[in-house]
C-alpha atoms as a PDB file:
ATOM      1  CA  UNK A   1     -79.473  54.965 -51.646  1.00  0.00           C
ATOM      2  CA  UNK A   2     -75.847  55.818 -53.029  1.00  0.00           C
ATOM      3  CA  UNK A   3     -74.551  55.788 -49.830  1.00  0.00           C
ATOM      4  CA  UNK A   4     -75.803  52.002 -48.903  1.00  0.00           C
ATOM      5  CA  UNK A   5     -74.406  51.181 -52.474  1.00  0.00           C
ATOM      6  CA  UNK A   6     -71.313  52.411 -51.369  1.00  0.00           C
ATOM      7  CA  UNK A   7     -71.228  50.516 -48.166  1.00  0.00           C
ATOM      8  CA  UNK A   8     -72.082  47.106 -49.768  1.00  0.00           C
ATOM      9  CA  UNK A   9     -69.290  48.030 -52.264  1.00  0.00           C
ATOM     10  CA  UNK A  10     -66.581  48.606 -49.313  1.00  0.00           C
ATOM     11  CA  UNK A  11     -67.526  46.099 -47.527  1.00  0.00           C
ATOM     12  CA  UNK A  12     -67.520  43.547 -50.362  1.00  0.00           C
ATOM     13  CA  UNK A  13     -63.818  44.738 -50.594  1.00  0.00           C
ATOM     14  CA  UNK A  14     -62.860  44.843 -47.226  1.00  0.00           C
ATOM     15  CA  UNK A  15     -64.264  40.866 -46.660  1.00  0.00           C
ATOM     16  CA  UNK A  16     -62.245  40.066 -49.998  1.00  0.00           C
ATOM     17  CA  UNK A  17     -58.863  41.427 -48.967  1.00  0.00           C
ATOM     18  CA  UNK A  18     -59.359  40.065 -45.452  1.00  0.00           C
ATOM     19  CA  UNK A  19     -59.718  36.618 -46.755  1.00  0.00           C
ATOM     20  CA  UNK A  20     -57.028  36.919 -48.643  1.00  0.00           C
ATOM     21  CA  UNK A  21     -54.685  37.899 -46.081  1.00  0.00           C
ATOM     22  CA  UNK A  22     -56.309  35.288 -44.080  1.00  0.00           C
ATOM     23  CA  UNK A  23     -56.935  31.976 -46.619  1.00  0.00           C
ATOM     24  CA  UNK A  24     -59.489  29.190 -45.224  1.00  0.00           C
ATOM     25  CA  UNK A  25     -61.673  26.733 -45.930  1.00  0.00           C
ATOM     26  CA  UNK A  26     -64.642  29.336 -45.439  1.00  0.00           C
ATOM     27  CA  UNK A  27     -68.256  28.764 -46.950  1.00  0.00           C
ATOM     28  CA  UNK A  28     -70.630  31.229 -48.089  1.00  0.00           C
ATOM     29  CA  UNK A  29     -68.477  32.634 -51.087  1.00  0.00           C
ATOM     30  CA  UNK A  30     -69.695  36.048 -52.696  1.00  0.00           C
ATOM     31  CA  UNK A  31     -72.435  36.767 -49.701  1.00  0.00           C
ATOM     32  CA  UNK A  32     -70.466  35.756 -46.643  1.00  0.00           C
ATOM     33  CA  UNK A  33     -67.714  37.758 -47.826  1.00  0.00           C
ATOM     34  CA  UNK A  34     -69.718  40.280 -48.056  1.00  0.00           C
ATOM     35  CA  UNK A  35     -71.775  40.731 -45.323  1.00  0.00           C
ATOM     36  CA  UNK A  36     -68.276  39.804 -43.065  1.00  0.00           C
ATOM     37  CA  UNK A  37     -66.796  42.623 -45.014  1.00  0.00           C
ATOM     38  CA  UNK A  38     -70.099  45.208 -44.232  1.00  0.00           C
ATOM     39  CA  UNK A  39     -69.895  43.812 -40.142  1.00  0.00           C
ATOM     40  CA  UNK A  40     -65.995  44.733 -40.553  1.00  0.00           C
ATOM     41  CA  UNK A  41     -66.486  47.808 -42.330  1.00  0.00           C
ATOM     42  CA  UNK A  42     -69.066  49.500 -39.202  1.00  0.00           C
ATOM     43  CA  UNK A  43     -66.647  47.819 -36.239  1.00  0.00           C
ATOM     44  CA  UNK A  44     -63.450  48.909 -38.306  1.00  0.00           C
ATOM     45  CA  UNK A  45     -64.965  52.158 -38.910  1.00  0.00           C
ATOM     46  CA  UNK A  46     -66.401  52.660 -34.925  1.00  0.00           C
ATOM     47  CA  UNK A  47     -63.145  50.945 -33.935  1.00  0.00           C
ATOM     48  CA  UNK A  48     -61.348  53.636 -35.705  1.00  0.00           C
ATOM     49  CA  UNK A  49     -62.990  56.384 -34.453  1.00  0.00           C
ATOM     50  CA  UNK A  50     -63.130  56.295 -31.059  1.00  0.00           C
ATOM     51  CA  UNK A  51     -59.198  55.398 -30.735  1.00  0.00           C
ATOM     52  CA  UNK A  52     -57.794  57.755 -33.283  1.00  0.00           C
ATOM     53  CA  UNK A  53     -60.471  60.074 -34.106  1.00  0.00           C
ATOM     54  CA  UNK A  54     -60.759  58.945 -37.490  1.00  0.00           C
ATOM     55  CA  UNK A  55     -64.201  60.297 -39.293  1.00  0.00           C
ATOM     56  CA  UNK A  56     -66.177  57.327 -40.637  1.00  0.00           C
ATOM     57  CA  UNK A  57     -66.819  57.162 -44.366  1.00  0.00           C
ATOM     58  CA  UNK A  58     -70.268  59.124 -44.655  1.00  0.00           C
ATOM     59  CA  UNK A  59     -68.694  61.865 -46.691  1.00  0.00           C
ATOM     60  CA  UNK A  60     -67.417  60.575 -50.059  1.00  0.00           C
ATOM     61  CA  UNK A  61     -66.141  64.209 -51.148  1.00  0.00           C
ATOM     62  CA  UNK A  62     -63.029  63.845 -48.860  1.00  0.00           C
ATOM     63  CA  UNK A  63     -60.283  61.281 -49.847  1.00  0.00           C
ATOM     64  CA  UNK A  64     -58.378  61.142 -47.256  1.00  0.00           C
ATOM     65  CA  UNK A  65     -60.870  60.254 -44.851  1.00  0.00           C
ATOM     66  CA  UNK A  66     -62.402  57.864 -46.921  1.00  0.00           C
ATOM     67  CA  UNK A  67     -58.936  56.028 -47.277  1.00  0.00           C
ATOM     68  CA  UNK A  68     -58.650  56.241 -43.366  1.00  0.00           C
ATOM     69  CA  UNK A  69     -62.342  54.214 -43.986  1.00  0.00           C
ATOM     70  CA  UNK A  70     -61.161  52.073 -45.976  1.00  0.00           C
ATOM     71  CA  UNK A  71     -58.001  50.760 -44.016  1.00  0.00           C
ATOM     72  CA  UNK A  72     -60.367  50.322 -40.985  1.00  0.00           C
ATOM     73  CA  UNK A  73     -62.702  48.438 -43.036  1.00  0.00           C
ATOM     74  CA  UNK A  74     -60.360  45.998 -44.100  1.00  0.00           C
ATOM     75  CA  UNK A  75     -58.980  45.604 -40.047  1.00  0.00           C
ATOM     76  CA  UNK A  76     -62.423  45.544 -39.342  1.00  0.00           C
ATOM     77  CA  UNK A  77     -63.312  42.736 -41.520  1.00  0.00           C
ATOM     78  CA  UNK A  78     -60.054  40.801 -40.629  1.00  0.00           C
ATOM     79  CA  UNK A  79     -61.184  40.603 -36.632  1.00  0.00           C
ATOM     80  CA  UNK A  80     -64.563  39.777 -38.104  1.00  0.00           C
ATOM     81  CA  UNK A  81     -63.614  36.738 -40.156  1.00  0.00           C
ATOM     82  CA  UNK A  82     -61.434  35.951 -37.172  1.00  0.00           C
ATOM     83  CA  UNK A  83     -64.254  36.149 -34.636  1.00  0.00           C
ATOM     84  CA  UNK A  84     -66.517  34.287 -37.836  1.00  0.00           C
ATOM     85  CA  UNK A  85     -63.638  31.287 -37.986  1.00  0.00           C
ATOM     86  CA  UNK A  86     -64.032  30.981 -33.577  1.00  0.00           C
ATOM     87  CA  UNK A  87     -67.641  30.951 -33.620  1.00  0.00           C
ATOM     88  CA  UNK A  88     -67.975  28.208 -36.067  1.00  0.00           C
ATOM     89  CA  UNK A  89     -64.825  26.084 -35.661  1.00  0.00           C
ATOM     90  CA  UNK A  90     -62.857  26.490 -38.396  1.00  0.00           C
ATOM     91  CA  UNK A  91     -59.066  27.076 -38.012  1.00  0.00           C
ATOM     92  CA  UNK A  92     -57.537  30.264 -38.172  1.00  0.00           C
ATOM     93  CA  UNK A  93     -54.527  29.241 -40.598  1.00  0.00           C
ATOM     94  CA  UNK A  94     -54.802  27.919 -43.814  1.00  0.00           C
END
């Protein structure tokens, strides 16, 4: 149960900092972010993993690795809301 806390929490921060590095007229506010930010968070963490061997964040006892996570997360969530702003038409610049 912690750990799907956890994951809602990263993810709700990786989909914030992705949309503000990348501003748009997106819908969906607090929930799309979110669930953009979870989506990110697994391909950023998978993503991350098989190129560079990173360990996904399953083990909150190690920093480092959870930092490594985190930065994934956020890429993760960026080629999300990228793939998100294709799909459904919306401009990739602000």
């Amino acid at each position: 149960m912690i750990s799907l806390i956890i994951w809602i929490v990263l993810g709700f921060l990786a989909g914030f900092i992705a949309k503000a590095l990348m501003p748009g007229p997106d819908g969906g506010g607090f929930i799309l972010t979110t669930i953009l930010g979870i989506v990110g968070a697994v391909v950023g963490g998978f993503i991350g993993n098989a190129i560079f061997g990173a360990p996904l964040a399953n083990d909150t006892s190690n920093l480092g690795n959870s930092l490594y996570s985190f930065i994934f997360s956020v890429l993760g969530a960026i080629v999300v809301l990228a793939i998100y702003r294709l799909a459904t038409g919306r401009s990739l610049r602000a």
